[in-house]
Protein backbone atom coordinates (compact mmCIF):
# COMPACT_ATOMS: atom_id res chain seq x y z
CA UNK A 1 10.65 33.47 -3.85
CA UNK A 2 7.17 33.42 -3.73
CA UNK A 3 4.12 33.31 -6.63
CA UNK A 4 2.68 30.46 -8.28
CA UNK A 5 4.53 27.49 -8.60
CA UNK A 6 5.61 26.74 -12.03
CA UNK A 7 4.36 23.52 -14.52
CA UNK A 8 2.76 22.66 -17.47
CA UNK A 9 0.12 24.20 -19.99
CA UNK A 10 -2.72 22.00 -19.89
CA UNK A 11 -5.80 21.25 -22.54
CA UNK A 12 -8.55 23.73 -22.18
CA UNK A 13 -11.16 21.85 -19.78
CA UNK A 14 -9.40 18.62 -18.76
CA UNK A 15 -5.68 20.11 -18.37
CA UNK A 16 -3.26 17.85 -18.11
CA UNK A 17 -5.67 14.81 -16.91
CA UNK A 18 -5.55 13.75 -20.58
CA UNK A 19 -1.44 13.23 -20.15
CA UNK A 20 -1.51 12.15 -16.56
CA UNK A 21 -4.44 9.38 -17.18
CA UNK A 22 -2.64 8.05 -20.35
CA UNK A 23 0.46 7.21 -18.04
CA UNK A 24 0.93 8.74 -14.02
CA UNK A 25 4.16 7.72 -13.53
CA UNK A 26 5.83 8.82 -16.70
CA UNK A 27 3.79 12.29 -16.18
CA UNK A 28 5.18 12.01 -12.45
CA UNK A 29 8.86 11.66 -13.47
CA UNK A 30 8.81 14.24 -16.29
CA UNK A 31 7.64 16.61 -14.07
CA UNK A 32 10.08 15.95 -10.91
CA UNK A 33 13.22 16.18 -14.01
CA UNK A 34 11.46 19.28 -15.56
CA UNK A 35 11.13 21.26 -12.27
CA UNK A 36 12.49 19.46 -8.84
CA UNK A 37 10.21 20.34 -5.81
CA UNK A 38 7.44 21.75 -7.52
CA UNK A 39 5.20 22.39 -10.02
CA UNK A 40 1.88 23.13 -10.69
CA UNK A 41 -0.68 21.80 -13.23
CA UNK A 42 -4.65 21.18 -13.51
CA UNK A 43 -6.30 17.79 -13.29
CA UNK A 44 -9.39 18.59 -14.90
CA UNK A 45 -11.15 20.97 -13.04
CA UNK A 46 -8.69 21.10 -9.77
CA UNK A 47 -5.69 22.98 -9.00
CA UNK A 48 -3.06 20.19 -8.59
CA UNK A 49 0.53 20.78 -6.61
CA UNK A 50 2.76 18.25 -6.56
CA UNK A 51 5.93 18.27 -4.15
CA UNK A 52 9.16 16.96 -4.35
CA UNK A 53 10.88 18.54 -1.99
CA UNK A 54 11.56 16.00 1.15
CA UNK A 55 11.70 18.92 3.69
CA UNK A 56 7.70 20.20 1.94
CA UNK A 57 7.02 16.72 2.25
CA UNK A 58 7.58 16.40 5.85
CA UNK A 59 5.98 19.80 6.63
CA UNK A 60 2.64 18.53 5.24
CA UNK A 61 2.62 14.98 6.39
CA UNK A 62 4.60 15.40 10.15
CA UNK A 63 5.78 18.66 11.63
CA UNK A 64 2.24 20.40 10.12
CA UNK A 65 0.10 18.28 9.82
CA UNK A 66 -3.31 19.95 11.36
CA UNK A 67 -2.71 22.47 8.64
CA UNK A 68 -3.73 19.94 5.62
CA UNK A 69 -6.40 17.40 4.95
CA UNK A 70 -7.49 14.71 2.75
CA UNK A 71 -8.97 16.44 -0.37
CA UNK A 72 -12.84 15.85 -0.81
CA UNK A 73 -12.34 14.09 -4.10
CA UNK A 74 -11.23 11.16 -2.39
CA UNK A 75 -14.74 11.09 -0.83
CA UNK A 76 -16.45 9.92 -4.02
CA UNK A 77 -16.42 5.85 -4.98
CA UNK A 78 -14.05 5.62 -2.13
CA UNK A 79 -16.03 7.41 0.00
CA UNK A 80 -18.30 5.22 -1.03
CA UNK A 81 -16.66 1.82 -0.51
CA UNK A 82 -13.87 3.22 2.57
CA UNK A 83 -16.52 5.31 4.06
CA UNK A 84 -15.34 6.40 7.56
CA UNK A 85 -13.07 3.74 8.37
CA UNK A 86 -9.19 4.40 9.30
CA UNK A 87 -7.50 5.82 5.72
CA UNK A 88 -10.39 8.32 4.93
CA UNK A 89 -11.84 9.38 8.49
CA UNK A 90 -10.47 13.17 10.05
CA UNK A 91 -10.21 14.78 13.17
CA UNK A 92 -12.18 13.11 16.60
CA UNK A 93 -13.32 10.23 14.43
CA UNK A 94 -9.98 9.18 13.38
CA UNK A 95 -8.40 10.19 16.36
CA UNK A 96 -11.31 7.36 18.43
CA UNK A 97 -10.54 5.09 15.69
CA UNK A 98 -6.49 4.88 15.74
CA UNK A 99 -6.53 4.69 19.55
CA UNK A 100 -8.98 1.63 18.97
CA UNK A 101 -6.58 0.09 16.62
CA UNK A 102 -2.93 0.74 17.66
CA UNK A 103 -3.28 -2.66 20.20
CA UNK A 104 -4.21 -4.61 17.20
CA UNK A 105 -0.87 -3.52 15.31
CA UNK A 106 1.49 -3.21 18.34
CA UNK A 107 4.98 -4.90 17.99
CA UNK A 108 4.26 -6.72 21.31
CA UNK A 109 1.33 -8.38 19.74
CA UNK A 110 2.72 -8.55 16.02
CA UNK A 111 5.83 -10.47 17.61
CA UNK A 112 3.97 -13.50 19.23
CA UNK A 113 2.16 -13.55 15.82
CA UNK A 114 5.47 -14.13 13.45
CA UNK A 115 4.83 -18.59 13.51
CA UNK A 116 1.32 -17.99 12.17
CA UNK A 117 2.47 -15.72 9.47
CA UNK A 118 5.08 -18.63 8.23
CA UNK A 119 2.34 -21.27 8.58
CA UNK A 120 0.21 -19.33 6.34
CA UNK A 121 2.77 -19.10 3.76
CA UNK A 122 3.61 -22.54 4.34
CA UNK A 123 0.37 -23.67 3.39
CA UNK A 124 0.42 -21.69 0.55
CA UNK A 125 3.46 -23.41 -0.96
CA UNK A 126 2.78 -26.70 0.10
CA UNK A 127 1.11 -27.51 -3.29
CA UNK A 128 4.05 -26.32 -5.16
CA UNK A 129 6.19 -28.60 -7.46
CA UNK A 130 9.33 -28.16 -8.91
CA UNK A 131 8.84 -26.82 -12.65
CA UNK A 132 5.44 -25.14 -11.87
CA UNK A 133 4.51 -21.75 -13.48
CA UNK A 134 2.47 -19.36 -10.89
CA UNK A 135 0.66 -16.30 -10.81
CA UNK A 136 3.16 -14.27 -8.25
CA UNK A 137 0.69 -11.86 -7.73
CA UNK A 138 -2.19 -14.22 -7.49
CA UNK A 139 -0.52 -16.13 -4.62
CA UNK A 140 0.95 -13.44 -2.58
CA UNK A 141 -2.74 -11.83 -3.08
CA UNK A 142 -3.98 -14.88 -1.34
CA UNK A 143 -1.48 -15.26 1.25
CA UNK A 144 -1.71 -11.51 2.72
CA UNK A 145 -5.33 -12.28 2.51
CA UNK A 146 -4.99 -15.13 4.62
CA UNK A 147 -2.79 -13.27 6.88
CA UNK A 148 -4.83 -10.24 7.61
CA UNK A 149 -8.22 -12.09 7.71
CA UNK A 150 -6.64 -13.87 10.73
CA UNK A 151 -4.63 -11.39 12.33
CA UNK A 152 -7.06 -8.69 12.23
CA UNK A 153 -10.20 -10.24 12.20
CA UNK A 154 -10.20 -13.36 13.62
CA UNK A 155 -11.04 -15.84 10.95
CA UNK A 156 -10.21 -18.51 8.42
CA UNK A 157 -12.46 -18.09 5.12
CA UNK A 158 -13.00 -21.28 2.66
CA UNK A 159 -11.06 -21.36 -0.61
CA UNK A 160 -14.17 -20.33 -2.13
CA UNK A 161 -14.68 -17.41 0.02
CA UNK A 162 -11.33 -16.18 -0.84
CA UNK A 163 -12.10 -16.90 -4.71
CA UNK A 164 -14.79 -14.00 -3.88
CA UNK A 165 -12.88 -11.93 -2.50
CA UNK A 166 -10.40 -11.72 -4.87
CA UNK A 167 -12.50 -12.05 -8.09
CA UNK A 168 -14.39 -8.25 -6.60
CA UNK A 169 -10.55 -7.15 -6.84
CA UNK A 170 -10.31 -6.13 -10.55
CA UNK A 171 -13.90 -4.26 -10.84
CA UNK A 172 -12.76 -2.09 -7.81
CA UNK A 173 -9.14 -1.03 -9.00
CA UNK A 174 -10.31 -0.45 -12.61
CA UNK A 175 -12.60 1.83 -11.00
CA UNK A 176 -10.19 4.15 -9.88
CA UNK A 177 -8.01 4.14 -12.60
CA UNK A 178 -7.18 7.83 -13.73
CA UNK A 179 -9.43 8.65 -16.15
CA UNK A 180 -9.84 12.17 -17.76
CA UNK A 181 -13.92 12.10 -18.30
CA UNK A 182 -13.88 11.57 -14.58
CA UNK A 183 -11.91 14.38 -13.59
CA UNK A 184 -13.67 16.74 -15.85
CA UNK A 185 -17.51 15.31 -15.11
CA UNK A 186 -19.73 16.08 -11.76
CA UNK A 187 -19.72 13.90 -8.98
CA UNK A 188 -23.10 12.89 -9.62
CA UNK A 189 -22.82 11.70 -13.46
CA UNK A 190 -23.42 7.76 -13.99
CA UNK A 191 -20.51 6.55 -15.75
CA UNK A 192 -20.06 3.14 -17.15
CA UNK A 193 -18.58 1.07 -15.24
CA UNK A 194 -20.53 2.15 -11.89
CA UNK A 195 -22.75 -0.72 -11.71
CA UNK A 196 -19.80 -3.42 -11.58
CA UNK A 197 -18.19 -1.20 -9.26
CA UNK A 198 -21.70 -1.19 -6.98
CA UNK A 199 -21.77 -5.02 -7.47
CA UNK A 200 -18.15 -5.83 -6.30
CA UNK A 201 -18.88 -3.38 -3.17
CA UNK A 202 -21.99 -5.50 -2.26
CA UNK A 203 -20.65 -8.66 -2.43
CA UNK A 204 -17.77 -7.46 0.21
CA UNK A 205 -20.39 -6.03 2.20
CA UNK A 206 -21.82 -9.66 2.22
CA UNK A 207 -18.62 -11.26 2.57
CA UNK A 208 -18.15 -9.34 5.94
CA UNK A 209 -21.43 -9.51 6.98
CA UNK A 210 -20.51 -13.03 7.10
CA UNK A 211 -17.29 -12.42 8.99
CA UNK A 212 -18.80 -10.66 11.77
CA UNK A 213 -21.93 -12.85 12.51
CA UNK A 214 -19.14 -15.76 12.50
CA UNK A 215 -17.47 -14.17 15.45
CA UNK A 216 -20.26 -12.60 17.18
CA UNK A 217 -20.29 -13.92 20.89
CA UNK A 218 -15.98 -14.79 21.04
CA UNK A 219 -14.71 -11.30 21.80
CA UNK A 220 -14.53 -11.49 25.59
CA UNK A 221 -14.07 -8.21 27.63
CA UNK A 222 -11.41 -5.94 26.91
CA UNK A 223 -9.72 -8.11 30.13
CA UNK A 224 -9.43 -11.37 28.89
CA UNK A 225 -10.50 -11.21 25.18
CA UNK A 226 -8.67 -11.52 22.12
CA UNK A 227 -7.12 -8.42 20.21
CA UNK A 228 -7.58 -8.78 16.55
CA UNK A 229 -8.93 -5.61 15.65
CA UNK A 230 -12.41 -6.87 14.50
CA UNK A 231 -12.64 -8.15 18.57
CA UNK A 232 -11.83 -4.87 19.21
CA UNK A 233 -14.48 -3.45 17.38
CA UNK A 234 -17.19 -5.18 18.49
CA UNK A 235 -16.33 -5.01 22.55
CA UNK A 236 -16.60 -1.26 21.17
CA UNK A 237 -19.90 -1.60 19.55
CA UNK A 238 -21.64 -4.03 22.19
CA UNK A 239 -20.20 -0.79 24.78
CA UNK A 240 -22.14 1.74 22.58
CA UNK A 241 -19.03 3.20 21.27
CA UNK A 242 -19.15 1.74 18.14
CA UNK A 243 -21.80 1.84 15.31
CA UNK A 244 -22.76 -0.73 12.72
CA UNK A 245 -21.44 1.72 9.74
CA UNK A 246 -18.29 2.32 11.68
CA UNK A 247 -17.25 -1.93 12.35
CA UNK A 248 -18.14 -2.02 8.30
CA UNK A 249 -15.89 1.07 7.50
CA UNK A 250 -13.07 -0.09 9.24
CA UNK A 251 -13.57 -3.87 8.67
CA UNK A 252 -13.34 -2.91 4.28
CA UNK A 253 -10.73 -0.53 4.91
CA UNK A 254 -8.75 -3.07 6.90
CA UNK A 255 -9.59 -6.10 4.13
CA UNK A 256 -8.49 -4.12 1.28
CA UNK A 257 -5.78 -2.21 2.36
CA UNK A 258 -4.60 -4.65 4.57
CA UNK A 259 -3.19 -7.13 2.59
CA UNK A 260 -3.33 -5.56 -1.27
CA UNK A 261 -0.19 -3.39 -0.65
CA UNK A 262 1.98 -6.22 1.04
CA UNK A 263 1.17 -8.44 -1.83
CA UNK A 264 2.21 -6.23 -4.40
CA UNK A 265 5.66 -5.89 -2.43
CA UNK A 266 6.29 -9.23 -2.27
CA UNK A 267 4.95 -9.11 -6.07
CA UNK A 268 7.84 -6.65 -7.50
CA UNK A 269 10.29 -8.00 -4.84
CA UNK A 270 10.44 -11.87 -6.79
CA UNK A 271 10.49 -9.78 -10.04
CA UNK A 272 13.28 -8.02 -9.07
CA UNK A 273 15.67 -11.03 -7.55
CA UNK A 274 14.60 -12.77 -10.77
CA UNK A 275 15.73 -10.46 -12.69
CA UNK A 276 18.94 -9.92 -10.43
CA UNK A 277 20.39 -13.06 -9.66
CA UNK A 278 23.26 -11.80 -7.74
CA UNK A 279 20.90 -10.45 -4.98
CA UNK A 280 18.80 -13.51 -5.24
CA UNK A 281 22.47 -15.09 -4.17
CA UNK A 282 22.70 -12.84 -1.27
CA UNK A 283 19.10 -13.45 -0.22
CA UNK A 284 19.61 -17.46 -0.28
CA UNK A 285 22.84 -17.12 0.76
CA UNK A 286 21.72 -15.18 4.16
CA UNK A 287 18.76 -17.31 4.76
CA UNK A 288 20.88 -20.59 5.07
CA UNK A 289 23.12 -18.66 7.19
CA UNK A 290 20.49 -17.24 9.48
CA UNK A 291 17.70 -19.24 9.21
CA UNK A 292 19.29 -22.68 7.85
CA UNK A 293 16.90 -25.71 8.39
CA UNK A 294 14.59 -24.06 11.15
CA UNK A 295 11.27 -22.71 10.18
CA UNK A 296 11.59 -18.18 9.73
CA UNK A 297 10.91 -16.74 12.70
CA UNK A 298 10.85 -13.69 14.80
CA UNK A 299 14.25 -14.68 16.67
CA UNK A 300 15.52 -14.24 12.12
CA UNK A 301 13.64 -11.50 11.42
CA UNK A 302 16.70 -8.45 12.92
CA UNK A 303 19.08 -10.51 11.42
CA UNK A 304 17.55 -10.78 8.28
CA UNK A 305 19.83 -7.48 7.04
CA UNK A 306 20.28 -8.10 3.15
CA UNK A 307 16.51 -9.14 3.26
CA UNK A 308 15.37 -5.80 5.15
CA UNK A 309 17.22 -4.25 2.06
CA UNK A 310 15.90 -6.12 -0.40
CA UNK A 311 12.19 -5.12 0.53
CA UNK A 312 12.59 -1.65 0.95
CA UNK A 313 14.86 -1.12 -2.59
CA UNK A 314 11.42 -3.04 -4.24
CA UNK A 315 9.12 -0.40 -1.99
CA UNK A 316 11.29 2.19 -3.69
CA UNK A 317 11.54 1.59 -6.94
CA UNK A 318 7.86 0.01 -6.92
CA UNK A 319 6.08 1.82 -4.38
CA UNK A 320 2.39 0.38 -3.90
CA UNK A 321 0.82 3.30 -3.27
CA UNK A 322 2.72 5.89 -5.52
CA UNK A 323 1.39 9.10 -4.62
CA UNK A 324 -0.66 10.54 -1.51
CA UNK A 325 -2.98 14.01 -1.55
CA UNK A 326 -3.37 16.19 1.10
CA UNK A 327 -4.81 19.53 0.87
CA UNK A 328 -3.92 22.75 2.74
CA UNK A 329 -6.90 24.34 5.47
CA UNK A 330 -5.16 28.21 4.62
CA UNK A 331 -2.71 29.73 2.52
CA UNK A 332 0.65 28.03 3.03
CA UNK A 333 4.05 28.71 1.44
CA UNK A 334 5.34 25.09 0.26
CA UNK A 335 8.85 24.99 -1.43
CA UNK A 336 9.10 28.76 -1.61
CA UNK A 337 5.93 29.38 -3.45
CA UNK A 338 2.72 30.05 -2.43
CA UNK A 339 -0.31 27.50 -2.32
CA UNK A 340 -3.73 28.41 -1.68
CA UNK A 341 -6.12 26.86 0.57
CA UNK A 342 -7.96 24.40 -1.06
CA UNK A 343 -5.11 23.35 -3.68
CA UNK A 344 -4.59 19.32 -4.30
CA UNK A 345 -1.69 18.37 -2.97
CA UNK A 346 0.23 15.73 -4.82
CA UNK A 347 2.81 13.97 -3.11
CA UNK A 348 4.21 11.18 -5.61
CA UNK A 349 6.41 8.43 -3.75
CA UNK A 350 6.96 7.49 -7.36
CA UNK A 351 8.65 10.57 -8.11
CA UNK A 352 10.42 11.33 -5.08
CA UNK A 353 11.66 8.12 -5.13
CA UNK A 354 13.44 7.33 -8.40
CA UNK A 355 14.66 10.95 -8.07
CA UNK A 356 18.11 11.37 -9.39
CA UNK A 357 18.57 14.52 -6.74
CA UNK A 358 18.21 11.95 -3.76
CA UNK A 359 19.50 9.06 -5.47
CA UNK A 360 22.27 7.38 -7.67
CA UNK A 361 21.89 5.93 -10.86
CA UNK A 362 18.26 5.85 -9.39
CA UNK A 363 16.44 3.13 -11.92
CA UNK A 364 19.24 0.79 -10.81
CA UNK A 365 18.24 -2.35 -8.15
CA UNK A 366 20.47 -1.66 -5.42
CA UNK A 367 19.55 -3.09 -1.80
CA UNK A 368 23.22 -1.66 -0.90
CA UNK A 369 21.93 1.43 -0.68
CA UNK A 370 20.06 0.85 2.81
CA UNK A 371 23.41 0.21 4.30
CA UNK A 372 22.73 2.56 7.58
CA UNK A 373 26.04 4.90 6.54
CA UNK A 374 24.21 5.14 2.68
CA UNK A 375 20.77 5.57 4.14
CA UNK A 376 21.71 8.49 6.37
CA UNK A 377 22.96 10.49 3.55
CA UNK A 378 19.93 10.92 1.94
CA UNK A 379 16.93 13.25 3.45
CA UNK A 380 14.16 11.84 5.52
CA UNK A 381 11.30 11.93 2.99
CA UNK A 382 13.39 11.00 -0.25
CA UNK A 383 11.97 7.76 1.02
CA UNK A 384 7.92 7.52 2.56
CA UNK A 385 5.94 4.69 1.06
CA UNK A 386 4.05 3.81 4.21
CA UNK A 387 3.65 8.32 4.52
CA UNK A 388 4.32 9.87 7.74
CA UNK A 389 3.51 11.21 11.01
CA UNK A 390 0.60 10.82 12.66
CA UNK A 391 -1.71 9.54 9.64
CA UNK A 392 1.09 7.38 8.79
CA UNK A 393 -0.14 3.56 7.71
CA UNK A 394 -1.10 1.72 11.08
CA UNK A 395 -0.32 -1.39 9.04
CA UNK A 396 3.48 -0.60 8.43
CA UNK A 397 5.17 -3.32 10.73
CA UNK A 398 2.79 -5.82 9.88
CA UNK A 399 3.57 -4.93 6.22
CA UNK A 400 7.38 -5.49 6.87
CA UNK A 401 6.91 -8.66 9.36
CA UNK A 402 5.06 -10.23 6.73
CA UNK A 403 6.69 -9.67 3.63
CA UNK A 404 10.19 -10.84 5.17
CA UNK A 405 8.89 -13.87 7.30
CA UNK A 406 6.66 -14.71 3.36
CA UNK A 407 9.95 -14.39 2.01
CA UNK A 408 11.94 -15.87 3.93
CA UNK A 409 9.50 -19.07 4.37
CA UNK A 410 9.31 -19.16 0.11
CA UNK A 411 12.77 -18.38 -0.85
CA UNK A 412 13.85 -20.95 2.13
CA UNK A 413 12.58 -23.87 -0.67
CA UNK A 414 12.51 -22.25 -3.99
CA UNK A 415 13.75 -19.99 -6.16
CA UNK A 416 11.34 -17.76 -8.51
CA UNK A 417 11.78 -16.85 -12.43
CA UNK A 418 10.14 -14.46 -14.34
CA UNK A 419 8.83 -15.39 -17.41
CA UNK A 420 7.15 -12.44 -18.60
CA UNK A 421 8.51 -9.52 -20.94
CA UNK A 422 10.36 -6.45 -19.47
CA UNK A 423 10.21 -3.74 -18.52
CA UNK A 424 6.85 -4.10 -16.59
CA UNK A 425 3.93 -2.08 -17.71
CA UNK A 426 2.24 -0.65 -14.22
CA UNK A 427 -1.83 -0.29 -14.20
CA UNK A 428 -2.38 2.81 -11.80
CA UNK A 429 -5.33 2.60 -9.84
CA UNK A 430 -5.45 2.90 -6.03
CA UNK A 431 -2.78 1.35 -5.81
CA UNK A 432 0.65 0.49 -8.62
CA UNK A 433 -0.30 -2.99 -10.20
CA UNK A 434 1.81 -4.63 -12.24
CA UNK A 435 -0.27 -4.79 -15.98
CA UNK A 436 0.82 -8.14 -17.09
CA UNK A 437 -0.08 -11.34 -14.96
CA UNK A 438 3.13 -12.26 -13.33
CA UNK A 439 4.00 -15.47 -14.68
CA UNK A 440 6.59 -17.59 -12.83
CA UNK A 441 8.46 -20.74 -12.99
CA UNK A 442 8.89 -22.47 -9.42
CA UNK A 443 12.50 -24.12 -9.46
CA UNK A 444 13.45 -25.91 -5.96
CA UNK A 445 16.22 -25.02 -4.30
CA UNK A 446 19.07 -28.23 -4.02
């Protein structure tokens, strides 16, 4: 087989951008039922592949990797806010940059870090009453925030620092929302909603201006100092191996995506046991077995099974980030077909993953299905939300760490209920938010 992929008819000038903007992930799953591992369709002005084929998907993230890229359009307003830090940079600078980092997420220093991850969430909860009705998202935002502001760079910021922080949140993911004028415009075209964007961006610059005069003097040598990545950083800098632009690049990259993906986890993960209460059973259930009146902890964390499962069946059926891009540096043959260089790659966790080829009754909530003899049954990359090989997210054991040990601490004392309607709308921007605020009513556990 060999030729162009097949896919969809688009609108003269925006293609399908129109249909994909209006809603990704229904335009994601019509397209994986339609035609399996591949099909082809323009997103405005760009010739857009998408793959869901798991052995494709590992060619271009792991076993080939040199052979694709980032596309360039993701060097626009993320360019612009990301700029060369870890998710965006290529080749020697990302290469200088990972080897700077990996000490920062090691499991040997990740491990001695699991007590401050419960204390955060335990502070978090402290102020909680039986009867109360939260924002879920809202306080797991503000936990992971707390969590990755400390383990990664160092500090403690003031409730109304935080505030800030998140309150820039909203203006930056509406920014990237699909939209079909954007796809279709130039680069270079002011659009609307620029100037709020530009506004949020310099108030984070200020935030972490902030940050970084706060710890200027406390990083030690590489010998004796301490290894939050920010420290690392500026050893790196004050050695001439590290520029100004780079520490901001890295230290926005690192704030955002550091803690907005983890929250969102933990986000669909209480909507889902609300809305299951068997597995919200089995969750309690384990935790008084396991962790009983002592505080969660890294000796819990391996025998945390059910819990494990319970994560990763909310990362699959509400992956964070729902689709990566890559692009190929030559003609490649993906999935039998032929893809030129140059062609957006589209590689939708959300499709792959609710895929009825890979998995049973596949909108179903089933942690069961991460039993190891289950899991082993289905191909490697049915299942990728932190991607793969060697651009794979630095952040992924953190991610898991934290959103058990958060778990574990909160579920430990309460139980969660949703109060909003169902099904959930999702608001696709850089990441899948949910489009309603999550409403819940705290109810202790006896």
């Amino acid at each position: 087989m060999s030729g162009t992929p097949p896919g969809p008819k688009g609108e003269p000038l925006f293609g399908s951008s129109r249909t994909y903007a209006r809603d990704p992930f229904r335009f994601i799953s019509a397209l994986e039922r339609a035609y399996g591992d591949v099909a082809r369709f323009d997103m405005g002005p760009m010739d857009t592949v998408m793959l869901c084929d798991p052995t494709a998907i590992e060619r271009v993230l792991v076993s080939e990797a040199d052979r694709f890229r980032k596309p360039d359009f993701q060097g626009d307003a993320l360019g612009d806010l990301l700029g060369d830090g870890l998710l965006l940079s290529e080749d020697e600078t990302w290469e200088q940059q990972r080897k700077l980092a990996n000490p920062a997420f090691s499991m040997a220093r990740l491990s001695g870090m699991a007590d401050r991850i419960t204390g955060h969430a335990e502070d978090r909860i402290a102020g909680w009453s039986d009867g109360d009705t939260v924002d879920a998202e809202r306080a797991m935002t503000r936990v992971t925030l707390d969590v990755i502001l400390d383990l990664m760079m160092g500090v403690e910021l003031s409730e109304e620092r935080v505030r800030t922080v998140e309150e820039q949140l909203v203006p930056l993911g509406q920014r990237f929302e699909p939209d079909p004028l954007r796809f279709a415009a130039p680069s270079w075209l002011p659009m609307p909603d620029d100037a709020e964007f530009d506004r949020a961006m310099a108030t984070l610059d200020e935030v972490l201006d902030d940050i970084v005069a706060t710890r200027e003097g406390s990083v030690g040598t590489d010998d004796d100092g301490p290894m939050d990545f920010l420290s690392v950083l500026l050893r790196a800098r004050d050695d001439g191996e590290q520029s100004p632009e780079q520490l901001r690049d890295e230290m926005m990259t690192m704030l955002l995506a550091g803690h907005d993906t983890t929250a969102l986890t933990l986000t669909y993960t209480w909507f889902l046991l609300s809305e299951h209460p068997e597995a919200e059973r089995r969750v309690h259930a384990e935790l008084d077995d396991v962790v009983g009146d002592d505080r969660p902890g890294m000796e819990h964390v391996r025998d945390l099974e059910y819990l494990e499962w319970v994560v990763q069946e909310a990362m699959r059926l509400y992956p964070p980030v729902y689709t990566i891009f890559r692009e190929p540096t030559a003609d490649v043959e993906l999935a039998g077909y032929d893809v030129a260089a140059g062609t957006t790659l589209m590689l939708p966790q959300w499709g792959v993953h609710r895929s009825a080829r890979f998995y049973d009754d596949p909108e179903a909530f089933d942690p069961e299905r991460w039993r190891p003899e289950r899991a082993s049954e289905r191909p490697r990359f049915a299942y990728f939300p932190f991607g793969g090989g060697p651009r794979h997210c630095i952040g992924k054991h953190l991610a898991m760490l934290e959103a058990q040990l958060i778990l574990a601490t909160t579920a430990s004392e309460y139980r969660l209920e949703f109060l909003g309607e169902t099904p959930l709308e999702l608001m696709p921007s850089l990441t899948a938010h949910p489009r309603q605020e999550m409403q819940m009513r705290v109810e202790r556990r006896s």
